[in-house]
C-alpha atoms as a PDB file:
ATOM      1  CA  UNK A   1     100.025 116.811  80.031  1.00  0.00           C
ATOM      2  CA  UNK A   2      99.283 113.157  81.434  1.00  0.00           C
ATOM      3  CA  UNK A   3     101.555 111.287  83.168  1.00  0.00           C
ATOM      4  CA  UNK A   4     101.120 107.323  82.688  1.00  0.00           C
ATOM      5  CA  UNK A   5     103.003 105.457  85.440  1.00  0.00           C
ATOM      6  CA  UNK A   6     102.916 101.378  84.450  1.00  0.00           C
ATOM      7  CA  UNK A   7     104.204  98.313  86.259  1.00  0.00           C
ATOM      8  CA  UNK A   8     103.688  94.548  86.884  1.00  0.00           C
ATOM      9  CA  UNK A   9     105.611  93.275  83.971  1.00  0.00           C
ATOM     10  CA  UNK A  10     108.173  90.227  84.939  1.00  0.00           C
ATOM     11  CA  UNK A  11     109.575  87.004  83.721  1.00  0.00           C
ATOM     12  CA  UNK A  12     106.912  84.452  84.247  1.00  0.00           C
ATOM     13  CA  UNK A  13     106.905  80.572  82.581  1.00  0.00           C
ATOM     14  CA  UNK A  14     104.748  79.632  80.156  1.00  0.00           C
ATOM     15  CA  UNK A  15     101.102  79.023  81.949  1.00  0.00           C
ATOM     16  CA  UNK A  16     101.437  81.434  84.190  1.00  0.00           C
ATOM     17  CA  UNK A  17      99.390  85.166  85.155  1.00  0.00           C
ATOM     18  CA  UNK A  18     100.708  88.785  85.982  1.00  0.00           C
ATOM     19  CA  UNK A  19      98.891  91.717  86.051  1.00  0.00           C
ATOM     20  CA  UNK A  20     100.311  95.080  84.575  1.00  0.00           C
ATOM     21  CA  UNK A  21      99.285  98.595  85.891  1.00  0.00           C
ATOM     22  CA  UNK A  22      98.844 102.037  84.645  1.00  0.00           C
ATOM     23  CA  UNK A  23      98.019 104.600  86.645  1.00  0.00           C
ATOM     24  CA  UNK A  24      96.923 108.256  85.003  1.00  0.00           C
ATOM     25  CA  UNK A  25      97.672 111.612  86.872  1.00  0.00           C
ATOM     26  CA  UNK A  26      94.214 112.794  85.354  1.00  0.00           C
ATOM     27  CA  UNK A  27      90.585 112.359  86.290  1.00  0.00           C
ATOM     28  CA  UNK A  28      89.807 109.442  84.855  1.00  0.00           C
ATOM     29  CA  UNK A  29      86.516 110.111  83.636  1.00  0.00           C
ATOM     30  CA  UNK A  30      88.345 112.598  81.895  1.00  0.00           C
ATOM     31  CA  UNK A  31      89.675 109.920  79.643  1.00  0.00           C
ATOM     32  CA  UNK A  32      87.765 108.908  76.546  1.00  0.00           C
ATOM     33  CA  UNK A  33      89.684 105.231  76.698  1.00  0.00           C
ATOM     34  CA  UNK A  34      92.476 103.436  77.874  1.00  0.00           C
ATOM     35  CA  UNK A  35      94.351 100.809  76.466  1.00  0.00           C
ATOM     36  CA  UNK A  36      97.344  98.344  76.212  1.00  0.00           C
ATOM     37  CA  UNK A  37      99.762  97.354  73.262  1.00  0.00           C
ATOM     38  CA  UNK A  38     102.561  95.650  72.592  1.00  0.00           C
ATOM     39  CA  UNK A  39     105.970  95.783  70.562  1.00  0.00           C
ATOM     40  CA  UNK A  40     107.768  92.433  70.190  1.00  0.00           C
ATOM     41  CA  UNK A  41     111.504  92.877  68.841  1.00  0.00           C
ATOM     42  CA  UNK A  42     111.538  92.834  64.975  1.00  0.00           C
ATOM     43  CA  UNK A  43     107.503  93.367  65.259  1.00  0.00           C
ATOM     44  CA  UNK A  44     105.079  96.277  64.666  1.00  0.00           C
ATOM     45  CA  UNK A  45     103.269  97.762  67.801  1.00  0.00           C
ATOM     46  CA  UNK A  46      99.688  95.833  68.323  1.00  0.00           C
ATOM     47  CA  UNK A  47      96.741  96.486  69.769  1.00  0.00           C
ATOM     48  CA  UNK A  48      95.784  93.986  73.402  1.00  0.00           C
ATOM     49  CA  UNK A  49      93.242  95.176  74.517  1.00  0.00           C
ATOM     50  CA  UNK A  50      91.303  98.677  75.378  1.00  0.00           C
ATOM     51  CA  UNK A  51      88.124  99.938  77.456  1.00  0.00           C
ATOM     52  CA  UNK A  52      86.582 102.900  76.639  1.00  0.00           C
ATOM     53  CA  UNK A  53      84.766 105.781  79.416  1.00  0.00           C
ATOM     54  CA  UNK A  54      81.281 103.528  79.615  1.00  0.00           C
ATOM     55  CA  UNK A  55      83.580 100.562  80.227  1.00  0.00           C
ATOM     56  CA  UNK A  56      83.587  98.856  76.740  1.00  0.00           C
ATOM     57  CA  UNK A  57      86.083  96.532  76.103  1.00  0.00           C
ATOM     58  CA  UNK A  58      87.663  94.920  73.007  1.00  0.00           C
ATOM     59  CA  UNK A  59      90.598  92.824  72.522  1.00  0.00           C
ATOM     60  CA  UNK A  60      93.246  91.228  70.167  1.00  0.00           C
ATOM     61  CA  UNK A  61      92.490  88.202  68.565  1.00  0.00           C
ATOM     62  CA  UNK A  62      95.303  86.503  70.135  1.00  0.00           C
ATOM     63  CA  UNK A  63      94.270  87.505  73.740  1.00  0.00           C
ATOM     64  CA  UNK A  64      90.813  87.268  73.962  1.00  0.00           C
ATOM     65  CA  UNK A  65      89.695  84.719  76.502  1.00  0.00           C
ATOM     66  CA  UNK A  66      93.070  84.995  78.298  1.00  0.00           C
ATOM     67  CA  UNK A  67      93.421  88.874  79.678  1.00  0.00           C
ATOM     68  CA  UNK A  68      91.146  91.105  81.134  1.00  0.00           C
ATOM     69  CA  UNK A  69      91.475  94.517  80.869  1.00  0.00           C
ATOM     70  CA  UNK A  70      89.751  96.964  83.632  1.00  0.00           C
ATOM     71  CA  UNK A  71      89.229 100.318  85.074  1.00  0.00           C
ATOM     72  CA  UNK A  72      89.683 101.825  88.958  1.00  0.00           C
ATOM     73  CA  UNK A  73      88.080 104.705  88.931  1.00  0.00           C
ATOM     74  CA  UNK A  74      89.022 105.372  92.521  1.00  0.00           C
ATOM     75  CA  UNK A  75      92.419 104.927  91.306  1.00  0.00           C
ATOM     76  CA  UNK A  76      92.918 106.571  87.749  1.00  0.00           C
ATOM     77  CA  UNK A  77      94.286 102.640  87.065  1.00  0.00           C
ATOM     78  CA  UNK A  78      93.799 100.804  83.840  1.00  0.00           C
ATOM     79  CA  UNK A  79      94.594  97.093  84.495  1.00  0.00           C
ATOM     80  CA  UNK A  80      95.722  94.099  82.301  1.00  0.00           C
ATOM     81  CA  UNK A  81      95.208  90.714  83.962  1.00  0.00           C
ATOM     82  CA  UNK A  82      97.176  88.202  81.903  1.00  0.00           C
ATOM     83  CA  UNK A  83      96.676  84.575  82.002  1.00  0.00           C
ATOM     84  CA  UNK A  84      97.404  81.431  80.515  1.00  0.00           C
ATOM     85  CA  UNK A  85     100.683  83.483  79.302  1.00  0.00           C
ATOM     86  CA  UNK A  86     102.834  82.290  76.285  1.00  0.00           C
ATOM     87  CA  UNK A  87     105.790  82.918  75.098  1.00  0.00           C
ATOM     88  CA  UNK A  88     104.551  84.520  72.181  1.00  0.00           C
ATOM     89  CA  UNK A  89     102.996  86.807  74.584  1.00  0.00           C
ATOM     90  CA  UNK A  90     106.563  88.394  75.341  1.00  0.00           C
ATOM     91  CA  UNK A  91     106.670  91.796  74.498  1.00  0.00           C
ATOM     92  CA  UNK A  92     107.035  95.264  75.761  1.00  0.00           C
ATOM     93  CA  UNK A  93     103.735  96.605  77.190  1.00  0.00           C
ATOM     94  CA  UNK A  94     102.829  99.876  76.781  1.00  0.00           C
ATOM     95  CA  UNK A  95      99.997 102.079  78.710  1.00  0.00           C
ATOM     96  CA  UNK A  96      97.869 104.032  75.450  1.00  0.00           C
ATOM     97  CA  UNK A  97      95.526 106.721  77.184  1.00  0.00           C
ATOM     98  CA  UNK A  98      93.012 109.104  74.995  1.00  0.00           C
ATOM     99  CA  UNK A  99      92.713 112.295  76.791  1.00  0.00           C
ATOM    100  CA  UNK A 100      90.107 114.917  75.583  1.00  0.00           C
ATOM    101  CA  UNK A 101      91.385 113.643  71.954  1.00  0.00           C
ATOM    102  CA  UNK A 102      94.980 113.788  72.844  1.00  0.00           C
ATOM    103  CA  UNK A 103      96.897 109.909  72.643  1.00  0.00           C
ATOM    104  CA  UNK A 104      99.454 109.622  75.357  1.00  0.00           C
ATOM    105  CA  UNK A 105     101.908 106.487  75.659  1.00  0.00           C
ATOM    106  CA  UNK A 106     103.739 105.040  78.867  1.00  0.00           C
ATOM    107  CA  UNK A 107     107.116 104.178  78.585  1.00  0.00           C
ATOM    108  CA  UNK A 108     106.224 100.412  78.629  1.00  0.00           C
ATOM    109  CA  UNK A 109     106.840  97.626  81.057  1.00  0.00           C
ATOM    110  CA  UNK A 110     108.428  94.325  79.882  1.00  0.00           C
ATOM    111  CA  UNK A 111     107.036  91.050  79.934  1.00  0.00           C
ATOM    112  CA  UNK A 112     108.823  88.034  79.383  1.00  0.00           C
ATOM    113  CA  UNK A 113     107.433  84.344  79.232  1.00  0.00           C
ATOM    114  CA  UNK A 114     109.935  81.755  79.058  1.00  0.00           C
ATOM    115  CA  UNK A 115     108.650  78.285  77.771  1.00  0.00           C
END
């Protein structure tokens, strides 16, 4: 069983940066990837961004260029540096974390940009 541990998210206005957290309670070279979604209210759960064990990364159209996803190893920590926020960027984040082929969800951290 992994235990995903997130924080960082806050109310922030428009233009501004915060970084969310996750931190694993597995090796985390262990981990095939690790990844961050969103759910906005009255919206379907989408994909942000996600970095796989050789450190790929990919991210959501309406992201890219603006966060940064990356990996402590030192730490077990997947990280989401968020910039040039919107409000359209308010959502609850959640930690996604593919273990040996077994998907395991945080229980999300909310983010808020006010305009």
């Amino acid at each position: 069983q992994v235990q995903l541990v997130e924080s960082g998210g806050d109310l922030v206005q428009a233009g501004g940066s915060l970084r969310l957290s996750c931190s694993a309670s597995v090796n985390i070279f262990d981990i095939n990837s690790m990844a961050w979604y969103r759910q906005a209210p009255g919206k379907q759960r989408e994909l942000v961004a996600i970095i796989n064990r050789i450190g790929v990364t990919n991210y959501g159209a309406s992201v890219k260029g603006r966060f940064t996803i990356s990996r402590d190893s030192a730490q077990n920590t997947v990280n989401l540096q968020m910039s040039s926020l919107k409000p359209e960027d308010t959502a609850v984040y959640y930690c996604n974390v593919d273990h040996v082929g077994v998907i395991y969800w945080g229980q999300g951290t909310q983010v808020t940009v006010s305009s």
